[in-house]
PDB file of N, CA and C in Angstrom:
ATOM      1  N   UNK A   1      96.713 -71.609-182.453  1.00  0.00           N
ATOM      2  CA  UNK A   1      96.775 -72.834-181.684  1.00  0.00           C
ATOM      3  C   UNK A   1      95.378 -73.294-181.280  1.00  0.00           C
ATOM      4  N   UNK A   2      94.355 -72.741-182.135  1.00  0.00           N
ATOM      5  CA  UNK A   2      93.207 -73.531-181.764  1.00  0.00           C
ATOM      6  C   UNK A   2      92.798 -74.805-181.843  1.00  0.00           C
ATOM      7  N   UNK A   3      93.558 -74.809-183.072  1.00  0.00           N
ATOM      8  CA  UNK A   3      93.010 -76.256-183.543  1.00  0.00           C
ATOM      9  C   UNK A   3      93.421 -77.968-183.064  1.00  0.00           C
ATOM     10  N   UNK A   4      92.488 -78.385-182.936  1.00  0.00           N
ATOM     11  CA  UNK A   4      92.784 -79.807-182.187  1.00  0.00           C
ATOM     12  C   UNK A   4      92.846 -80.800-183.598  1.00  0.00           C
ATOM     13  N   UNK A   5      92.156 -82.302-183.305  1.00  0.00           N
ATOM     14  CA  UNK A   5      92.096 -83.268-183.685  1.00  0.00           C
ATOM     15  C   UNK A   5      92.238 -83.101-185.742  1.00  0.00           C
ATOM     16  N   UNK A   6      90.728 -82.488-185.892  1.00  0.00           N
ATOM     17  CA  UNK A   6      90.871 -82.309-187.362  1.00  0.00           C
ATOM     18  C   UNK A   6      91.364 -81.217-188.048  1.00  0.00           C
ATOM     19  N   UNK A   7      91.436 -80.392-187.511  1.00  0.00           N
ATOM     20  CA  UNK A   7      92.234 -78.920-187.974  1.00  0.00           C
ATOM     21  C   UNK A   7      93.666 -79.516-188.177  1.00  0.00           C
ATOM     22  N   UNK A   8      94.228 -79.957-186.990  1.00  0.00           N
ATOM     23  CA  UNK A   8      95.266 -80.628-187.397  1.00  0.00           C
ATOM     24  C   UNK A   8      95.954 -81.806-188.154  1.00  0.00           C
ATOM     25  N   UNK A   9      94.695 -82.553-188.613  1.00  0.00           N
ATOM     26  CA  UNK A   9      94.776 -83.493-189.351  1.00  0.00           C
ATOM     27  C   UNK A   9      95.014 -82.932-190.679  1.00  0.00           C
ATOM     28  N   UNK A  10      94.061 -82.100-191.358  1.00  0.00           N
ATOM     29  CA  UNK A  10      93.792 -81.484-192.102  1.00  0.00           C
ATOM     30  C   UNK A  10      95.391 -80.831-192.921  1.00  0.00           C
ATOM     31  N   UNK A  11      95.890 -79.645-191.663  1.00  0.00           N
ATOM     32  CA  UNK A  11      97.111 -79.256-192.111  1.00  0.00           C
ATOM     33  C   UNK A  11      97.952 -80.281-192.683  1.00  0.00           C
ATOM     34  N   UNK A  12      98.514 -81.059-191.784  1.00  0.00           N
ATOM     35  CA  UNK A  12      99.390 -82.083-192.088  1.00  0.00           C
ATOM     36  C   UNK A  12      99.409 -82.833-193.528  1.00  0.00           C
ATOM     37  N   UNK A  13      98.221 -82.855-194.090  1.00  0.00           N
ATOM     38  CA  UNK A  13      97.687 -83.651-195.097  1.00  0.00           C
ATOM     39  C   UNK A  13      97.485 -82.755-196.468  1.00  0.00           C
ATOM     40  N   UNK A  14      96.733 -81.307-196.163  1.00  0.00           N
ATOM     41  CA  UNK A  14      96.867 -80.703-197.449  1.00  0.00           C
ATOM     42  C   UNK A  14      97.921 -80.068-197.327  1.00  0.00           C
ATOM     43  N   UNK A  15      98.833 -78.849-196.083  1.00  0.00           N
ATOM     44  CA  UNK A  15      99.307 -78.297-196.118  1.00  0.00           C
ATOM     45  C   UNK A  15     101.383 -78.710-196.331  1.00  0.00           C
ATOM     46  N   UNK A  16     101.481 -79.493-195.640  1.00  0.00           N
ATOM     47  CA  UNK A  16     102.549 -80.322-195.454  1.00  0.00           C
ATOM     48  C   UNK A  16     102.607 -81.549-196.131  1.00  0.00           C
ATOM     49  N   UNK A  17     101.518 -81.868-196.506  1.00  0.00           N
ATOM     50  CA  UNK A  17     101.718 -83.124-198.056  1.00  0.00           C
ATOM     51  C   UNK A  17     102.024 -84.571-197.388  1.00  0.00           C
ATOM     52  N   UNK A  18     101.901 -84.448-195.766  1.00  0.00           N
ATOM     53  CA  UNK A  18     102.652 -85.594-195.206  1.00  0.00           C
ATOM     54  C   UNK A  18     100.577 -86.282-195.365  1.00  0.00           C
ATOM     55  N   UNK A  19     100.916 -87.753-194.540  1.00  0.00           N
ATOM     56  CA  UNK A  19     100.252 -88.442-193.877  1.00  0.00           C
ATOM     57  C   UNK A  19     100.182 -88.281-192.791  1.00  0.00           C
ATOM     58  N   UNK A  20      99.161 -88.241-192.169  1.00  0.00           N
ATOM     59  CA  UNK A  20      98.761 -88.014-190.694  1.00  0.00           C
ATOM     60  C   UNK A  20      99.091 -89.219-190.269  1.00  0.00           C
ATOM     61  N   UNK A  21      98.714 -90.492-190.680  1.00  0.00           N
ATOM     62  CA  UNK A  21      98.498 -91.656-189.724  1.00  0.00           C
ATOM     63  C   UNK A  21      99.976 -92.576-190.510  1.00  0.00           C
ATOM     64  N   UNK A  22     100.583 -91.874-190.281  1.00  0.00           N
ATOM     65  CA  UNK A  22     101.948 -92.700-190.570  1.00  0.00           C
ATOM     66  C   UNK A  22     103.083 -93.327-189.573  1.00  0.00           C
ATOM     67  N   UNK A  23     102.469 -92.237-188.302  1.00  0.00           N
ATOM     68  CA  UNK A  23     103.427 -92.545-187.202  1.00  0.00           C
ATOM     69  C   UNK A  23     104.166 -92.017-186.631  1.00  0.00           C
ATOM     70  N   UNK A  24     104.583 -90.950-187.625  1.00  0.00           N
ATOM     71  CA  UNK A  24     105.304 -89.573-187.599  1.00  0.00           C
ATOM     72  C   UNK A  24     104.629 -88.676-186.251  1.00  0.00           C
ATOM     73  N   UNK A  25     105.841 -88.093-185.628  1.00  0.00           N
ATOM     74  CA  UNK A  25     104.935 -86.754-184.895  1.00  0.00           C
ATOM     75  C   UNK A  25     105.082 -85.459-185.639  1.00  0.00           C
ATOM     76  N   UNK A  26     103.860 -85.110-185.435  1.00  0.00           N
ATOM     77  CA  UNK A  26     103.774 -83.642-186.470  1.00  0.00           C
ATOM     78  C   UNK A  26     103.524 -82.298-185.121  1.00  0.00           C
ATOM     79  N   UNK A  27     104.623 -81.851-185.273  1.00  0.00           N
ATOM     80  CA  UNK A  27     104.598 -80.778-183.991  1.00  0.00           C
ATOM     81  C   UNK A  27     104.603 -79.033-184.928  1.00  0.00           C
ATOM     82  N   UNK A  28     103.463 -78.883-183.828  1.00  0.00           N
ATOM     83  CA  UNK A  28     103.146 -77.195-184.441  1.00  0.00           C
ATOM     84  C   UNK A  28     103.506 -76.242-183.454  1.00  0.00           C
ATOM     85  N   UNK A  29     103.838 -75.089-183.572  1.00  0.00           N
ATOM     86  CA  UNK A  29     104.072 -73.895-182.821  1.00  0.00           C
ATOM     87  C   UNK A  29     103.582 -72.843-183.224  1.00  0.00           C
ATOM     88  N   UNK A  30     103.401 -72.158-182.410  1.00  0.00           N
ATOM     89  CA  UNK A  30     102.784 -70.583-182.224  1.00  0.00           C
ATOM     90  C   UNK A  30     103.453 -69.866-182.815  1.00  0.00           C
ATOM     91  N   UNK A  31     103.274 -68.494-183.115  1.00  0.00           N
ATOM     92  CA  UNK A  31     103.920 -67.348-183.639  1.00  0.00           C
ATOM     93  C   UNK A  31     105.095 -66.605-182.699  1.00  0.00           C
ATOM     94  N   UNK A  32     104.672 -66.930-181.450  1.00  0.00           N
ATOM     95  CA  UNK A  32     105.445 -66.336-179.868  1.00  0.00           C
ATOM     96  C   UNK A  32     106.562 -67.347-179.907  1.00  0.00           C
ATOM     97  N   UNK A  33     106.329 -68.567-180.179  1.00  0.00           N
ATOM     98  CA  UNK A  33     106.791 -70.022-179.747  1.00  0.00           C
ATOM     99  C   UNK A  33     106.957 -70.162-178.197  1.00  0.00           C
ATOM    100  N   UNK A  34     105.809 -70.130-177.836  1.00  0.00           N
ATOM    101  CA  UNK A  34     105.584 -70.443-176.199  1.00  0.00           C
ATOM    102  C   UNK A  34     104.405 -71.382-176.199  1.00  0.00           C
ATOM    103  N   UNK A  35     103.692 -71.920-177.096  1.00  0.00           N
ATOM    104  CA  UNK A  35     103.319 -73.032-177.198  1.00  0.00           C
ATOM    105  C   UNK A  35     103.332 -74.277-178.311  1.00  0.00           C
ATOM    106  N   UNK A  36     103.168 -75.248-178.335  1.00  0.00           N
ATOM    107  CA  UNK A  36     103.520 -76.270-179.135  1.00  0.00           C
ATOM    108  C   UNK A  36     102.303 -77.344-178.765  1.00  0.00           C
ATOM    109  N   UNK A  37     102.049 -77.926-180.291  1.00  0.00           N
ATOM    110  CA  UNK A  37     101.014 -78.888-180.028  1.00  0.00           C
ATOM    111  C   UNK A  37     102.197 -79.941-180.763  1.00  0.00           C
ATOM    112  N   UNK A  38     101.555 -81.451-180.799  1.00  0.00           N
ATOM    113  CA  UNK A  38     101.732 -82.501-180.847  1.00  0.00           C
ATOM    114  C   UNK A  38     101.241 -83.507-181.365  1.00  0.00           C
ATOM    115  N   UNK A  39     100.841 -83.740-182.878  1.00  0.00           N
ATOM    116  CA  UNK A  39      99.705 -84.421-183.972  1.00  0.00           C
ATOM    117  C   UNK A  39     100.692 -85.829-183.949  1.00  0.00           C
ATOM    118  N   UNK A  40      99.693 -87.013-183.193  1.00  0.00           N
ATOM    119  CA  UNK A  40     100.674 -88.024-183.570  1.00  0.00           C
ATOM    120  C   UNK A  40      99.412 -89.721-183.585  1.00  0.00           C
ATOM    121  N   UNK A  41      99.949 -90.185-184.232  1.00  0.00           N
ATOM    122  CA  UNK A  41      98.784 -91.756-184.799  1.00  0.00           C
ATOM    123  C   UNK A  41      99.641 -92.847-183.665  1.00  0.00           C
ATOM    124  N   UNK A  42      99.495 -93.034-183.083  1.00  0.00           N
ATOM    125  CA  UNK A  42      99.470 -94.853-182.310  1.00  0.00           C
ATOM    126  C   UNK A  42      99.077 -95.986-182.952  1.00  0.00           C
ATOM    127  N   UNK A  43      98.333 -96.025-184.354  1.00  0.00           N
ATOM    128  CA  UNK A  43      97.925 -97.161-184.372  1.00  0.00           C
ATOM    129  C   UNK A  43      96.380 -97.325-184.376  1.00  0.00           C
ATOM    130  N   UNK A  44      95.956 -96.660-183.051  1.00  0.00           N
ATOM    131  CA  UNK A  44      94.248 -97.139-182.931  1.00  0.00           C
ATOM    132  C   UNK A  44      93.898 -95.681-182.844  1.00  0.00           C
ATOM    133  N   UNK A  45      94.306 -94.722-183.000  1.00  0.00           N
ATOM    134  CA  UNK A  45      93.940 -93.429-182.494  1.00  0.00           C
ATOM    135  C   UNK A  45      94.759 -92.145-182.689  1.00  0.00           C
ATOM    136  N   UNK A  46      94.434 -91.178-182.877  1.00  0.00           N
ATOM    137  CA  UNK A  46      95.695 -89.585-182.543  1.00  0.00           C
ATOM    138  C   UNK A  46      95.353 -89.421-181.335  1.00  0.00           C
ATOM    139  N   UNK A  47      96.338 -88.767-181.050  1.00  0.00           N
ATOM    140  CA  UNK A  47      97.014 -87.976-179.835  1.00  0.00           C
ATOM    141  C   UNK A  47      96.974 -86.592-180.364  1.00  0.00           C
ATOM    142  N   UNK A  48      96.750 -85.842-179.610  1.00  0.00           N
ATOM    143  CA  UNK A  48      97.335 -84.037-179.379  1.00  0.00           C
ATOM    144  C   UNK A  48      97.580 -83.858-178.292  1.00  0.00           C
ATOM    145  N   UNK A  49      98.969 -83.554-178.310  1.00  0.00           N
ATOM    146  CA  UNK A  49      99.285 -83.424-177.118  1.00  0.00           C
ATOM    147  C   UNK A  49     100.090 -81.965-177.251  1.00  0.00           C
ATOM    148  N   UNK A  50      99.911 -81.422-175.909  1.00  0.00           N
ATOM    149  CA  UNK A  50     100.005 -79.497-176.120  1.00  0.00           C
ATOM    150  C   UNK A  50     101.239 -79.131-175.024  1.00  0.00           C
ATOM    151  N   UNK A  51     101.698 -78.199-175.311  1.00  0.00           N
ATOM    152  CA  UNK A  51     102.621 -77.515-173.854  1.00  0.00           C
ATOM    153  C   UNK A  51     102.851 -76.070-174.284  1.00  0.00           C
ATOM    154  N   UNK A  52     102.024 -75.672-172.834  1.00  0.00           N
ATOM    155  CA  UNK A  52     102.991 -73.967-172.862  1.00  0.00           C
ATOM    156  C   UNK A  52     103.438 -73.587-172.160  1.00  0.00           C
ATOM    157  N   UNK A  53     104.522 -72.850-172.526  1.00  0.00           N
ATOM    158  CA  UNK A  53     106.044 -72.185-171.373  1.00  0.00           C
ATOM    159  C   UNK A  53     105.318 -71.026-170.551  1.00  0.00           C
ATOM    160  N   UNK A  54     105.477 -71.022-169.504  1.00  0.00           N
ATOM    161  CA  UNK A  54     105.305 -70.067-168.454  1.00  0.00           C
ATOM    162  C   UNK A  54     106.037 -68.820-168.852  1.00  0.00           C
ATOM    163  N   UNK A  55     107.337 -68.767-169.147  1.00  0.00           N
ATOM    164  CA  UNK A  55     108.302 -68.009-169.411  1.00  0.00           C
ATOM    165  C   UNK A  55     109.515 -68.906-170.632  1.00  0.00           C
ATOM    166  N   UNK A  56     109.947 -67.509-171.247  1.00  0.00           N
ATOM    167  CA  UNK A  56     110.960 -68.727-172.562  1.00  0.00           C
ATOM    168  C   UNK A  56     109.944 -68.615-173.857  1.00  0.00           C
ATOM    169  N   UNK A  57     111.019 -68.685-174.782  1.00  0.00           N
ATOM    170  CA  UNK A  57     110.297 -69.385-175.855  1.00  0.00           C
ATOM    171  C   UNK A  57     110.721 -71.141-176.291  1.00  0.00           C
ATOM    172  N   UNK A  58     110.338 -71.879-177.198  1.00  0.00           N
ATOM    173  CA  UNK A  58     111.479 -72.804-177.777  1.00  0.00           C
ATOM    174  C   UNK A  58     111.953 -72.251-179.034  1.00  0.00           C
ATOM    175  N   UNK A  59     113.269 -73.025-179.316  1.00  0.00           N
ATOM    176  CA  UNK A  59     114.028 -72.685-179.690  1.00  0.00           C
ATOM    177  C   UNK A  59     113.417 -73.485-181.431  1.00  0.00           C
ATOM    178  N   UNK A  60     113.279 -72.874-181.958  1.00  0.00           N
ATOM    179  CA  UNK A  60     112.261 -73.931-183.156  1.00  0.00           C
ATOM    180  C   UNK A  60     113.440 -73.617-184.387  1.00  0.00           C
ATOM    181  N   UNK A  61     113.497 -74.802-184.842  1.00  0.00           N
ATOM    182  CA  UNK A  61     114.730 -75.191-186.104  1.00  0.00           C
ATOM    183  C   UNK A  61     114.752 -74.018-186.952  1.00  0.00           C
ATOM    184  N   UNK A  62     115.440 -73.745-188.065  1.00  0.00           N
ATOM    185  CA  UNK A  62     114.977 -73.196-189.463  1.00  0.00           C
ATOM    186  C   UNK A  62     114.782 -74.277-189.934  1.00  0.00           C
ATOM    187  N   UNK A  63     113.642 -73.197-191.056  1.00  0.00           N
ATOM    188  CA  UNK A  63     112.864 -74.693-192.120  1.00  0.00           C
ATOM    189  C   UNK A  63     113.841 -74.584-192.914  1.00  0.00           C
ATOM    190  N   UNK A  64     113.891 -75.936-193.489  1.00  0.00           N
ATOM    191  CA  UNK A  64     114.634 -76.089-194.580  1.00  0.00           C
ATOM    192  C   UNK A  64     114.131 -76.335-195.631  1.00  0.00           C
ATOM    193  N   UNK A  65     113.165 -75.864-196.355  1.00  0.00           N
ATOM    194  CA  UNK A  65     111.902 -75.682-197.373  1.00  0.00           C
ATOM    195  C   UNK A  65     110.673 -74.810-197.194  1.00  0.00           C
ATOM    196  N   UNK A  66     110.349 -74.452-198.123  1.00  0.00           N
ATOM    197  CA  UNK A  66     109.266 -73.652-198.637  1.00  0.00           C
ATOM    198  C   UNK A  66     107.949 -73.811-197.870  1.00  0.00           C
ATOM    199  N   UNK A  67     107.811 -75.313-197.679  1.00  0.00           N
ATOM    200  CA  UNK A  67     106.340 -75.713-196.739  1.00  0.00           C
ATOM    201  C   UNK A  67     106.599 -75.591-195.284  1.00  0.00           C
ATOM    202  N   UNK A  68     107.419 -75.137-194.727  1.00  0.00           N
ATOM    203  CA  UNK A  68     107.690 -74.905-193.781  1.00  0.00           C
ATOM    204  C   UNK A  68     108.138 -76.124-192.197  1.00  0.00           C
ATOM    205  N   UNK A  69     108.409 -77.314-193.600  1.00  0.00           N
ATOM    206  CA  UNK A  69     109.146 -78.597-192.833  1.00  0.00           C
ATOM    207  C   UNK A  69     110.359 -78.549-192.327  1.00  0.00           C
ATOM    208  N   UNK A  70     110.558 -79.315-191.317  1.00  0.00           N
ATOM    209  CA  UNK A  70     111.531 -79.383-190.357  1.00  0.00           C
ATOM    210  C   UNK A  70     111.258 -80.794-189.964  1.00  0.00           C
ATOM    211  N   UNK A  71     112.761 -81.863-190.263  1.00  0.00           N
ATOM    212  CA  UNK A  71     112.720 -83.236-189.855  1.00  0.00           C
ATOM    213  C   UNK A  71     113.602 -82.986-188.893  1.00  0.00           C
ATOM    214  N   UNK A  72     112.904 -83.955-187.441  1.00  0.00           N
ATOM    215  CA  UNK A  72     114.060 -83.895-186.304  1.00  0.00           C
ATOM    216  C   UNK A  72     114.111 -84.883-186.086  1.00  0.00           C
ATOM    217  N   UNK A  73     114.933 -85.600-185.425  1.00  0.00           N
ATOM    218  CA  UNK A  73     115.164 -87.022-185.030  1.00  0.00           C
ATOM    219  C   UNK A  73     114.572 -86.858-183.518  1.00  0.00           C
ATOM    220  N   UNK A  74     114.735 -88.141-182.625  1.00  0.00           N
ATOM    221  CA  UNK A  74     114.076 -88.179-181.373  1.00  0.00           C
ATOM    222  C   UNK A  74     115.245 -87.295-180.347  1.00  0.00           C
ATOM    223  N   UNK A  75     115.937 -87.303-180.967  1.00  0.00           N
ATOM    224  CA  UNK A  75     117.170 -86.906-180.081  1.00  0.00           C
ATOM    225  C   UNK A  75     117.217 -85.382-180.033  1.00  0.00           C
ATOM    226  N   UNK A  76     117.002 -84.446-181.509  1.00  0.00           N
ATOM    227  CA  UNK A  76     116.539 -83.392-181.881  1.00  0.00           C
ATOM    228  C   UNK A  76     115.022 -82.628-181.044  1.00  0.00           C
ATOM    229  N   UNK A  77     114.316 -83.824-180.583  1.00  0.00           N
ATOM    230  CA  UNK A  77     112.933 -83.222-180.314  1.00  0.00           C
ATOM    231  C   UNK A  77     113.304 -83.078-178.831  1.00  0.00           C
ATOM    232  N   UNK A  78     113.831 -84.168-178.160  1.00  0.00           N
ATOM    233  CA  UNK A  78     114.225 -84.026-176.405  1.00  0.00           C
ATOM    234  C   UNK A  78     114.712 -82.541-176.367  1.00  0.00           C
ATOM    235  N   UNK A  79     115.959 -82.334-177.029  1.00  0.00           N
ATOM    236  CA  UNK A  79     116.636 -80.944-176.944  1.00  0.00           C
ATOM    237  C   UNK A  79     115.719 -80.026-176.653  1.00  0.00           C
ATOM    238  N   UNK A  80     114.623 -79.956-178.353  1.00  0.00           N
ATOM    239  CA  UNK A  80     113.705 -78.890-178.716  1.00  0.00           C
ATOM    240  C   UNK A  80     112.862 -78.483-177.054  1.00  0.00           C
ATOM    241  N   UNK A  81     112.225 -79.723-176.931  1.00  0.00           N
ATOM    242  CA  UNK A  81     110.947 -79.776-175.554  1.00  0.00           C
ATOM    243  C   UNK A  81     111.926 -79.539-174.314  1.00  0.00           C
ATOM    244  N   UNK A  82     113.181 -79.701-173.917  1.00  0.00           N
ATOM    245  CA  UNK A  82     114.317 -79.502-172.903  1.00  0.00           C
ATOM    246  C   UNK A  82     114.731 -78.258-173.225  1.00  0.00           C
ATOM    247  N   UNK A  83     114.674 -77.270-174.099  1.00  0.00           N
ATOM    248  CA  UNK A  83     114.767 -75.487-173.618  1.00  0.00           C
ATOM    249  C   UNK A  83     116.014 -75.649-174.676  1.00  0.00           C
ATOM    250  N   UNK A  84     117.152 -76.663-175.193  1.00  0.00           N
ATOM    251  CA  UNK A  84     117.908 -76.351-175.800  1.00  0.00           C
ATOM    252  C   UNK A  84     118.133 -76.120-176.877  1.00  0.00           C
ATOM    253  N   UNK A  85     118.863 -74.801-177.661  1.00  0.00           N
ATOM    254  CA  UNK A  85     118.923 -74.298-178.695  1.00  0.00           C
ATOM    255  C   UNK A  85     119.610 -75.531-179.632  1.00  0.00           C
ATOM    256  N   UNK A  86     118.837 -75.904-180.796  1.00  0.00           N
ATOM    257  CA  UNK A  86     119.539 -76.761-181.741  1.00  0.00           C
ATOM    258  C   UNK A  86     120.258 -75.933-182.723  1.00  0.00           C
ATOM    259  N   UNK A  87     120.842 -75.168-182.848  1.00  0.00           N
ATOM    260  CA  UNK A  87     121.569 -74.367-183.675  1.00  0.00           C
ATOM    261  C   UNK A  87     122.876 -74.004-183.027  1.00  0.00           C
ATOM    262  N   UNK A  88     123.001 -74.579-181.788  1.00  0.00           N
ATOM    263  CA  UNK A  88     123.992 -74.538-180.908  1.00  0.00           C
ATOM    264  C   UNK A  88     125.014 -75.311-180.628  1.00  0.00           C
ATOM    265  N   UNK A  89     123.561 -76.635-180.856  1.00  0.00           N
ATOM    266  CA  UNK A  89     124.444 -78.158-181.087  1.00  0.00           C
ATOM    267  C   UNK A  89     125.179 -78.697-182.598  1.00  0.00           C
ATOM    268  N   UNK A  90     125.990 -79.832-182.197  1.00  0.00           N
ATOM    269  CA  UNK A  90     126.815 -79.812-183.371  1.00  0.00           C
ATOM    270  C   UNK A  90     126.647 -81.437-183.738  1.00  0.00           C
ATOM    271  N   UNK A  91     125.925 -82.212-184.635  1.00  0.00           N
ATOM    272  CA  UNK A  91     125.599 -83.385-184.779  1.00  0.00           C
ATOM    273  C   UNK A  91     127.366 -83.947-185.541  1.00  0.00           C
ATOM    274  N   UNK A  92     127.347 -85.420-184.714  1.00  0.00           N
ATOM    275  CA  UNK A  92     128.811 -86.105-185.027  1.00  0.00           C
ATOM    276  C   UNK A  92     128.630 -86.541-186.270  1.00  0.00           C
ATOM    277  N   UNK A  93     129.744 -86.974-187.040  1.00  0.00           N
ATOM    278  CA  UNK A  93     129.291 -87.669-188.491  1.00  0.00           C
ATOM    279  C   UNK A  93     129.404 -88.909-188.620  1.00  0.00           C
ATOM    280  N   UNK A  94     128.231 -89.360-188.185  1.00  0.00           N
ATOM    281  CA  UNK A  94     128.149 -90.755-187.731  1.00  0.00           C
ATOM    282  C   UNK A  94     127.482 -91.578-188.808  1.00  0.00           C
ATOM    283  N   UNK A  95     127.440 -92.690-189.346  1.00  0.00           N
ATOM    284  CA  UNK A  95     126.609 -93.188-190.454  1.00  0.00           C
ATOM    285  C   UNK A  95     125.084 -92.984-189.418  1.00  0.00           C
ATOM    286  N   UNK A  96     124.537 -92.853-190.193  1.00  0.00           N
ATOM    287  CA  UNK A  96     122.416 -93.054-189.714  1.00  0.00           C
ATOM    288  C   UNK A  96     122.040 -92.872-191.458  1.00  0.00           C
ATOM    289  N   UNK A  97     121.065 -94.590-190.974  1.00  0.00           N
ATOM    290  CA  UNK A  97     120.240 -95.140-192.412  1.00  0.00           C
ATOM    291  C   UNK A  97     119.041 -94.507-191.769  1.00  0.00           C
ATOM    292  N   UNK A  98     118.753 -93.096-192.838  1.00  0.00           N
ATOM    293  CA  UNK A  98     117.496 -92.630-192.810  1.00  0.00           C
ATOM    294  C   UNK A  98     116.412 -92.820-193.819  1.00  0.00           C
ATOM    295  N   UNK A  99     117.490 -93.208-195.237  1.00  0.00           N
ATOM    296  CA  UNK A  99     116.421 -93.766-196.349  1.00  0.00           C
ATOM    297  C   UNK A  99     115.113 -94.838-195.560  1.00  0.00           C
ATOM    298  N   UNK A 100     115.603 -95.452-195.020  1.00  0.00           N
ATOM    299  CA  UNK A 100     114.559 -96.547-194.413  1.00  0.00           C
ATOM    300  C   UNK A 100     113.283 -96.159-193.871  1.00  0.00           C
ATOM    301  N   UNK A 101     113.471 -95.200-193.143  1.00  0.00           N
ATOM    302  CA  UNK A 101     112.029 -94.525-192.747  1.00  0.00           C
ATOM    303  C   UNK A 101     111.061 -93.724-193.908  1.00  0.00           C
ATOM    304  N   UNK A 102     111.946 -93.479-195.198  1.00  0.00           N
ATOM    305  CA  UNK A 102     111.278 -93.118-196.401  1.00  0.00           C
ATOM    306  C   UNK A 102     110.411 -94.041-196.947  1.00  0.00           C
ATOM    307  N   UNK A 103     111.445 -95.225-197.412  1.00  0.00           N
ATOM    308  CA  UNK A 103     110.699 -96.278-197.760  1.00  0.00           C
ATOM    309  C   UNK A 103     109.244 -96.706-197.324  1.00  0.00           C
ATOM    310  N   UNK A 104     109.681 -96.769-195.462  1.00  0.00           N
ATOM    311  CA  UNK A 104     108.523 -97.474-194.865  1.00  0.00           C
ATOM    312  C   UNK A 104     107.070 -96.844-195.208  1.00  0.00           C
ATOM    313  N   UNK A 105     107.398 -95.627-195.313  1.00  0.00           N
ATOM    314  CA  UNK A 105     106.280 -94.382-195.497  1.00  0.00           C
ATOM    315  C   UNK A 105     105.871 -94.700-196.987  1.00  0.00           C
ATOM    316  N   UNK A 106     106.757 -94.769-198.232  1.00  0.00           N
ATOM    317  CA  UNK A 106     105.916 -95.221-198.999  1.00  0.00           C
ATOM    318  C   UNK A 106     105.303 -96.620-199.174  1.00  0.00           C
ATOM    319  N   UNK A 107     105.654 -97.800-198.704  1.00  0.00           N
ATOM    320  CA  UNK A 107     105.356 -98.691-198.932  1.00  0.00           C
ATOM    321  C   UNK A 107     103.673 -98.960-197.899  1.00  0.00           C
ATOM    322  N   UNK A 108     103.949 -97.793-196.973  1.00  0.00           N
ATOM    323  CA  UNK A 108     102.529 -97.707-196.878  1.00  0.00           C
ATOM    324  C   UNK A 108     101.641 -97.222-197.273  1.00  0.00           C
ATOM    325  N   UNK A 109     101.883 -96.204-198.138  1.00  0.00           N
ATOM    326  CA  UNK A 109     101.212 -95.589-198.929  1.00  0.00           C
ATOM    327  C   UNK A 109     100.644 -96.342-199.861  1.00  0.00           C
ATOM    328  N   UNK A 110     101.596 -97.099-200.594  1.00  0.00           N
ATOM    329  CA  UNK A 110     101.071 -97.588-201.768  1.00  0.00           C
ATOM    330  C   UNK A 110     102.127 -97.375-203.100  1.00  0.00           C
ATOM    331  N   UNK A 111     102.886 -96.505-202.911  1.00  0.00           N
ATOM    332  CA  UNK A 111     103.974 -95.622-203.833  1.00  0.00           C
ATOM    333  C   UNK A 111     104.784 -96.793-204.208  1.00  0.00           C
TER     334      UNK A 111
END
């Protein structure tokens, strides 16, 4: 958890294949999971933003791939940062258009 601004830029970009400045929050955790950083673009600037548990761990997803990604929705991340186990919860089967946020990502790219 040393790494700030470009360490974390860095990961995100070679390691995770994402874009840093896409908009996305790119959240990292410790080996303990008692702390968590917070890689995220606004627009004019990143953010890192950090938190560590006094006591507790969080409750951190399984990856569901090899690079060690995990997509959460906003609703998914409240839980995560609120102490609650997401493996506990049970998502409704509700329609959600997620292709769209794919798109947006490539069409900024260039893809």
């Amino acid at each position: 958890m040393r790494k700030s601004f470009e360490g974390l830029y860095g990961l995100v970009r070679d390691q995770l294949g994402l874009d840093p400045l896409s908009g996305h929050l790119c959240i990292f955790c410790n080996k303990e999971r008692n702390r968590l950083k917070i890689l995220f673009w606004d627009g004019s600037g990143l953010w890192v933003c950090a938190k560590r548990l006094e006591k507790g761990r969080f409750s951190w997803p399984l990856e569901s791939s090899e690079q060690g990604r995990v997509r959460l929705n906003h609703e998914e991340l409240a839980l995560l940062l609120g102490g609650i186990e997401l493996c506990r919860t049970q998502r409704k089967n509700w329609y959600r258009k997620e292709e769209l946020i794919s798109k947006k990502v490539e069409e900024k790219a260039g893809v």
